[in-house]
Protein backbone atom coordinates (compact mmCIF):
# COMPACT_ATOMS: atom_id res chain seq x y z
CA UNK A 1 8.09 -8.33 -66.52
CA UNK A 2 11.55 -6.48 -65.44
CA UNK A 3 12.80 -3.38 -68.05
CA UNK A 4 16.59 -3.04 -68.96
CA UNK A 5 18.23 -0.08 -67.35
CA UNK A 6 18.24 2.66 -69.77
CA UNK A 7 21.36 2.99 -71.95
CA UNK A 8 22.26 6.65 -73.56
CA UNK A 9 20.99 7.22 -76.90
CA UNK A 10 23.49 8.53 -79.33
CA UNK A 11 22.26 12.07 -80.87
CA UNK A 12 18.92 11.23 -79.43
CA UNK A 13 18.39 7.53 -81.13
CA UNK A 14 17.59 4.70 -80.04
CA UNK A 15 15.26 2.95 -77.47
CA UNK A 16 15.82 5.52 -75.01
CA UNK A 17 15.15 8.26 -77.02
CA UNK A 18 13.06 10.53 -74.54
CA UNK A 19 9.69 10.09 -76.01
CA UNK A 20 10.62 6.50 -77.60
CA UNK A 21 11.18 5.39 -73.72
CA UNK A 22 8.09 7.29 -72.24
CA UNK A 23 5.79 5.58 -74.83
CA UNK A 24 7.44 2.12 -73.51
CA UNK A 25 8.11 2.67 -69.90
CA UNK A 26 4.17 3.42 -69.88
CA UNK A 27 3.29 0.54 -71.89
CA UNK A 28 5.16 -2.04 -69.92
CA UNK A 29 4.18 -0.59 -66.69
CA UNK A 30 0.53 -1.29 -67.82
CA UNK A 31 1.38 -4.79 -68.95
CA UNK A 32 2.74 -5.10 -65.46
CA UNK A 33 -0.37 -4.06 -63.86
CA UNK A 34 -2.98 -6.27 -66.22
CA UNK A 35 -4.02 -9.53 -65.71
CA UNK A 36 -0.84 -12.22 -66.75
CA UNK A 37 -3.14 -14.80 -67.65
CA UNK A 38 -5.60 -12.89 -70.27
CA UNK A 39 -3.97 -14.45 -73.19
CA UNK A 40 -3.46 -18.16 -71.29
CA UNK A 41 -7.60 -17.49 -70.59
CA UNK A 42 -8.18 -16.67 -74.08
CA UNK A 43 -7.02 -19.91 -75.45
CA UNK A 44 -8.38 -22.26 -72.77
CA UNK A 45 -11.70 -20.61 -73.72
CA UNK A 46 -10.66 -20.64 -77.64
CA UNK A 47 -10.42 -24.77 -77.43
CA UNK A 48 -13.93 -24.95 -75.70
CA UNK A 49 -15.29 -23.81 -78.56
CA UNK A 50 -17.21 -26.17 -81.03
CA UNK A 51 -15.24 -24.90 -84.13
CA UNK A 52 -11.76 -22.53 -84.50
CA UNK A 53 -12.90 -19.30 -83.32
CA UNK A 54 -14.34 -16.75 -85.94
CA UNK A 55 -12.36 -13.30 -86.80
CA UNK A 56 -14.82 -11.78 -84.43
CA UNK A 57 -14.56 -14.15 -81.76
CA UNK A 58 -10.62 -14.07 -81.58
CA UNK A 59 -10.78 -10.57 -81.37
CA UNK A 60 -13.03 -10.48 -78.44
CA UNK A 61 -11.11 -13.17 -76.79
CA UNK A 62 -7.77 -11.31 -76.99
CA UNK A 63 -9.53 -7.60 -76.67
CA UNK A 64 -8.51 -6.95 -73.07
CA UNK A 65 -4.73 -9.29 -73.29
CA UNK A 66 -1.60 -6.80 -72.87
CA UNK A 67 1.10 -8.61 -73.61
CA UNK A 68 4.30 -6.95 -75.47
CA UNK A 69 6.85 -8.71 -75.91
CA UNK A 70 10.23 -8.82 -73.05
CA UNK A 71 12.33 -6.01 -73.11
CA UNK A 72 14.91 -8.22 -74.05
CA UNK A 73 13.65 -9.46 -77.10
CA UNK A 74 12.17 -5.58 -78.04
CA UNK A 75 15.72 -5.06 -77.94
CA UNK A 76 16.60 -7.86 -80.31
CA UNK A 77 13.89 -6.94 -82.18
CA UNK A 78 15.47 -3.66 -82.47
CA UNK A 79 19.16 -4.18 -83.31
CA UNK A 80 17.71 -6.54 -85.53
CA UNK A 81 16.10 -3.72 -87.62
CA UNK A 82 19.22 -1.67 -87.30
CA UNK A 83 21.77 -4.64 -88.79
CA UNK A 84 18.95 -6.10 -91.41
CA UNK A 85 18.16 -2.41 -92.82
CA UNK A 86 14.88 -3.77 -94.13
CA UNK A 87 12.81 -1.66 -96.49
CA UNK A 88 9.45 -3.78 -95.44
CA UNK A 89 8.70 -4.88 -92.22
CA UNK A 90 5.40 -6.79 -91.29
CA UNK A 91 4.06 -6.83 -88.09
CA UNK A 92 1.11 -9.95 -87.39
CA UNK A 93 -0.31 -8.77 -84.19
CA UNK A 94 0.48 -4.96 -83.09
CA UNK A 95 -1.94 -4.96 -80.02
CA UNK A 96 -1.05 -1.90 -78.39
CA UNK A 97 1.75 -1.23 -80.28
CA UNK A 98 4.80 -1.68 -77.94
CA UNK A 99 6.99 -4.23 -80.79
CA UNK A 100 5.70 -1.36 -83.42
CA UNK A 101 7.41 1.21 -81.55
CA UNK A 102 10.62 -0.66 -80.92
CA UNK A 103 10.44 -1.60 -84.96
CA UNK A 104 9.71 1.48 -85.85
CA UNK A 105 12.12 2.87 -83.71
CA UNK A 106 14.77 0.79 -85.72
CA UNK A 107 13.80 1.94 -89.14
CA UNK A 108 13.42 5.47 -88.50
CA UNK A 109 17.39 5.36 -86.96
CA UNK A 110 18.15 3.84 -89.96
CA UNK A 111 16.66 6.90 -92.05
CA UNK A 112 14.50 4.10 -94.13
CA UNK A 113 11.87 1.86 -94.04
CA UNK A 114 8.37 1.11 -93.18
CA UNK A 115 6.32 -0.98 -90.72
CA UNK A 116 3.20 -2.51 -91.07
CA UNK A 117 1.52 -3.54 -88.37
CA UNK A 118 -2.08 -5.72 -88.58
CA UNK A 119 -4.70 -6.01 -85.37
CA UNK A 120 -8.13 -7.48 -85.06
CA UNK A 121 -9.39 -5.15 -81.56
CA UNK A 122 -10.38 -1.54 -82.98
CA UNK A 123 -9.72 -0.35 -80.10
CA UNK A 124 -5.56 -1.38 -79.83
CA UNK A 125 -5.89 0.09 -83.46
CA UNK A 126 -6.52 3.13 -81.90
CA UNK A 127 -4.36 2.95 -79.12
CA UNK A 128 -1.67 2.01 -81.47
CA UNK A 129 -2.02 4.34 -83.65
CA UNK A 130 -1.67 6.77 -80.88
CA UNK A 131 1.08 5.83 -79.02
CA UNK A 132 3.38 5.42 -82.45
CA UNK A 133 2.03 9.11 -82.64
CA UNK A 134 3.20 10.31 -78.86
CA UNK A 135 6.54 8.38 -79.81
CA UNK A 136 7.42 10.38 -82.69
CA UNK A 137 7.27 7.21 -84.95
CA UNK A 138 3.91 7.64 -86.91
CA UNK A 139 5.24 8.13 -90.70
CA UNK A 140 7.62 5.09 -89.86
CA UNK A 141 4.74 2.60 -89.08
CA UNK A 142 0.85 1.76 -90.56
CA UNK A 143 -1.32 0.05 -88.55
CA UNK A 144 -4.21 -1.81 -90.42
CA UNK A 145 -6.87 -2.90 -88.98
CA UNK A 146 -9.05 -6.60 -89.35
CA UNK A 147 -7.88 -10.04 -90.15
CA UNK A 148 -4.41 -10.03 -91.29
CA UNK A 149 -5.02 -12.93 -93.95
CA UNK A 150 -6.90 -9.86 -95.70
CA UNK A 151 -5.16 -7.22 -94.54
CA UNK A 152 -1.84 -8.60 -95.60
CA UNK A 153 -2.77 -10.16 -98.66
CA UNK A 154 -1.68 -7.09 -100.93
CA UNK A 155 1.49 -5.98 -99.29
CA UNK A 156 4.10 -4.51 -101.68
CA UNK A 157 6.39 -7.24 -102.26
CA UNK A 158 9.29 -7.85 -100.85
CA UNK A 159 8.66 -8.42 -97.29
CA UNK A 160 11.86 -8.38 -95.70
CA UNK A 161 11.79 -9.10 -91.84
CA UNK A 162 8.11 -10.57 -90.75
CA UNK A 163 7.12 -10.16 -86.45
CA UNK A 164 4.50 -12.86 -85.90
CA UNK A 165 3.26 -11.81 -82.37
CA UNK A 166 -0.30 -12.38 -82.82
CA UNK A 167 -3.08 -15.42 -81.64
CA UNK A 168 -0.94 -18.65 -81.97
CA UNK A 169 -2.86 -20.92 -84.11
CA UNK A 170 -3.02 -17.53 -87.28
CA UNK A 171 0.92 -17.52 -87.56
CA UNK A 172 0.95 -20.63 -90.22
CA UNK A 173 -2.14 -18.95 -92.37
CA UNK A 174 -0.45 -15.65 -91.65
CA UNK A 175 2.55 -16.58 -92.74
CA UNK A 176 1.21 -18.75 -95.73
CA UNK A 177 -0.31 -15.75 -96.81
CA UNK A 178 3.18 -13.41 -96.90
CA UNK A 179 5.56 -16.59 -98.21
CA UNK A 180 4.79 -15.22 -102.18
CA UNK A 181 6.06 -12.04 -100.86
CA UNK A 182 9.46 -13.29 -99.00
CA UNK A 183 12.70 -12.96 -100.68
CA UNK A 184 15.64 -15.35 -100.09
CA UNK A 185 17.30 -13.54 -96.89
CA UNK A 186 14.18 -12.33 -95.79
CA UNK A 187 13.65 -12.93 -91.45
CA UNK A 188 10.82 -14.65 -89.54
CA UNK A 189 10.69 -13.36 -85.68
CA UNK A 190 8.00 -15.48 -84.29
CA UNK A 191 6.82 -15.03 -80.55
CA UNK A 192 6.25 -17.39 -77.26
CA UNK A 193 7.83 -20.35 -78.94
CA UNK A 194 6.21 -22.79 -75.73
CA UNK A 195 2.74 -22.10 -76.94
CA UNK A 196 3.51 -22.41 -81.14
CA UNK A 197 1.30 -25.07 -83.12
CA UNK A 198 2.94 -28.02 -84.20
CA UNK A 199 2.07 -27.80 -87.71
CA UNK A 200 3.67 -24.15 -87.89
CA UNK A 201 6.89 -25.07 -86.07
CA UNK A 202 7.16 -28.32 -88.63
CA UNK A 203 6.63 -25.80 -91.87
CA UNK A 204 9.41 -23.20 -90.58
CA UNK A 205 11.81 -25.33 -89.19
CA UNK A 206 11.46 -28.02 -92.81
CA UNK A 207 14.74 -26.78 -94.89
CA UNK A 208 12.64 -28.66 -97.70
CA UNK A 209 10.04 -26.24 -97.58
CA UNK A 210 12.90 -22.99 -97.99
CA UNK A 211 13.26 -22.53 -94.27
CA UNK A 212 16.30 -22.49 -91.86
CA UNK A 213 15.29 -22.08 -88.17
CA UNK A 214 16.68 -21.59 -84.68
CA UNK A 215 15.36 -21.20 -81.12
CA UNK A 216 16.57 -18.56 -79.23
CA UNK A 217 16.12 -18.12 -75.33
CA UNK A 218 14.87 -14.69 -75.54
CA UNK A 219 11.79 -13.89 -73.27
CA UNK A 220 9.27 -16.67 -73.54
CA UNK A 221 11.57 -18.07 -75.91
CA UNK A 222 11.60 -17.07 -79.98
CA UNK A 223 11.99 -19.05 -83.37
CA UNK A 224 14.52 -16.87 -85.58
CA UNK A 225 13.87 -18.26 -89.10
CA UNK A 226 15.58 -17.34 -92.75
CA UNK A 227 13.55 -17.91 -95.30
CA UNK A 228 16.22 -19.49 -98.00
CA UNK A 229 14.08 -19.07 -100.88
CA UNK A 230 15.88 -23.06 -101.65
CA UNK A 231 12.75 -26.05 -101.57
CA UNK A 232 14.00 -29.10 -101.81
């Protein structure tokens, strides 16, 4: 996984705001340096299982995967934040918070704003938690921790830009779970489009459901989605 070059941060904002980058440039170097196939691992030993794998057994599954998302699409994620100007932003899957920071990032440029961010693995709660800290971006982003169908289910309404970056098969009960809380307008970033259920790809790209969707060749590929707030 290659970084962009760094790009000067007007009156110290942006991505490559000093401690923004260091918190980054350390986080994808570890990525770098893990094991690629953790999360590819995860799943093949997810479908040997003789039921959908428990709360507890997802998070032990994905408890040693490190996999933020590209650069590039941190940066979408990013500008993004800055043109939306959400109030609420949901994160489904914060890991070790390298998409938090880039959110986060976003909305505290912007001067308002907050992230929440849901994992499973105390311990990328932790870590999190800690590198939001070291970037400067803690009051900007709250990381809750346990299964985001709980976690989620009494977020201040409305949600206004939703990350789903989290184990593949939760986006569509993740997502069914923040839909009462959308407003028309409001944005659906969801992560490595090649390895999306069917069933979730068929309920946010269905117009007749209040959706309008779009790939976009961003990293391992992303599905940009409006919800309309329009079922037909």
């Amino acid at each position: 996984m290659s970084e962009l070059p760094a790009r000067p941060g007007a009156h110290g904002l942006g991505l490559d705001q000093p401690a923004v980058s260091a918190v980054l440039s350390r986080l994808y170097a570890a990525a770098r340096a893990g094991d690629p196939s953790a999360m590819a691992r995860a799943h093949a030993e997810a479908a040997e299982l003789p039921a959908p794998p428990t709360v507890a057994e997802t998070s032990a599954l994905c408890a040693a995967a490190s996999l933020p998302v590209h650069p590039h699409t941190g940066r979408f994620l990013y500008t993004l934040v800055r043109t939306l100007r959400p109030r609420t932003v949901v994160e489904f899957g914060t890991s070790f918070g390298t998409s938090a920071v880039q959110l986060a990032a976003a909305l505290r440029d912007n001067g308002a704003g907050h992230l929440t961010g849901t994992e499973l693995e105390a311990g990328k709660v932790h870590q999190a938690r800690a590198n939001l800290a070291e970037a400067g971006l803690a009051e900007w982003a709250t990381v809750l921790a346990g299964d985001a169908r709980q976690t989620l289910a009494t977020m201040a309404r409305p949600v206004d830009l939703v990350l789903l970056d989290g184990w593949k098969e939760l986006y569509l009960p993740v997502l069914e779970v923040l839909e009462p809380m959308l407003r028309p307008g409001s944005v659906i970033v969801s992560d490595n489009l090649p390895m999306l259920p069917d069933g979730f790809l068929t309920r946010i790209r269905d117009l007749g459901r209040g959706y309008s969707s779009v790939e976009l060749p961003l990293g391992d590929g992303i599905e940009l989605t409006t919800w309309t707030g329009e079922e037909w």
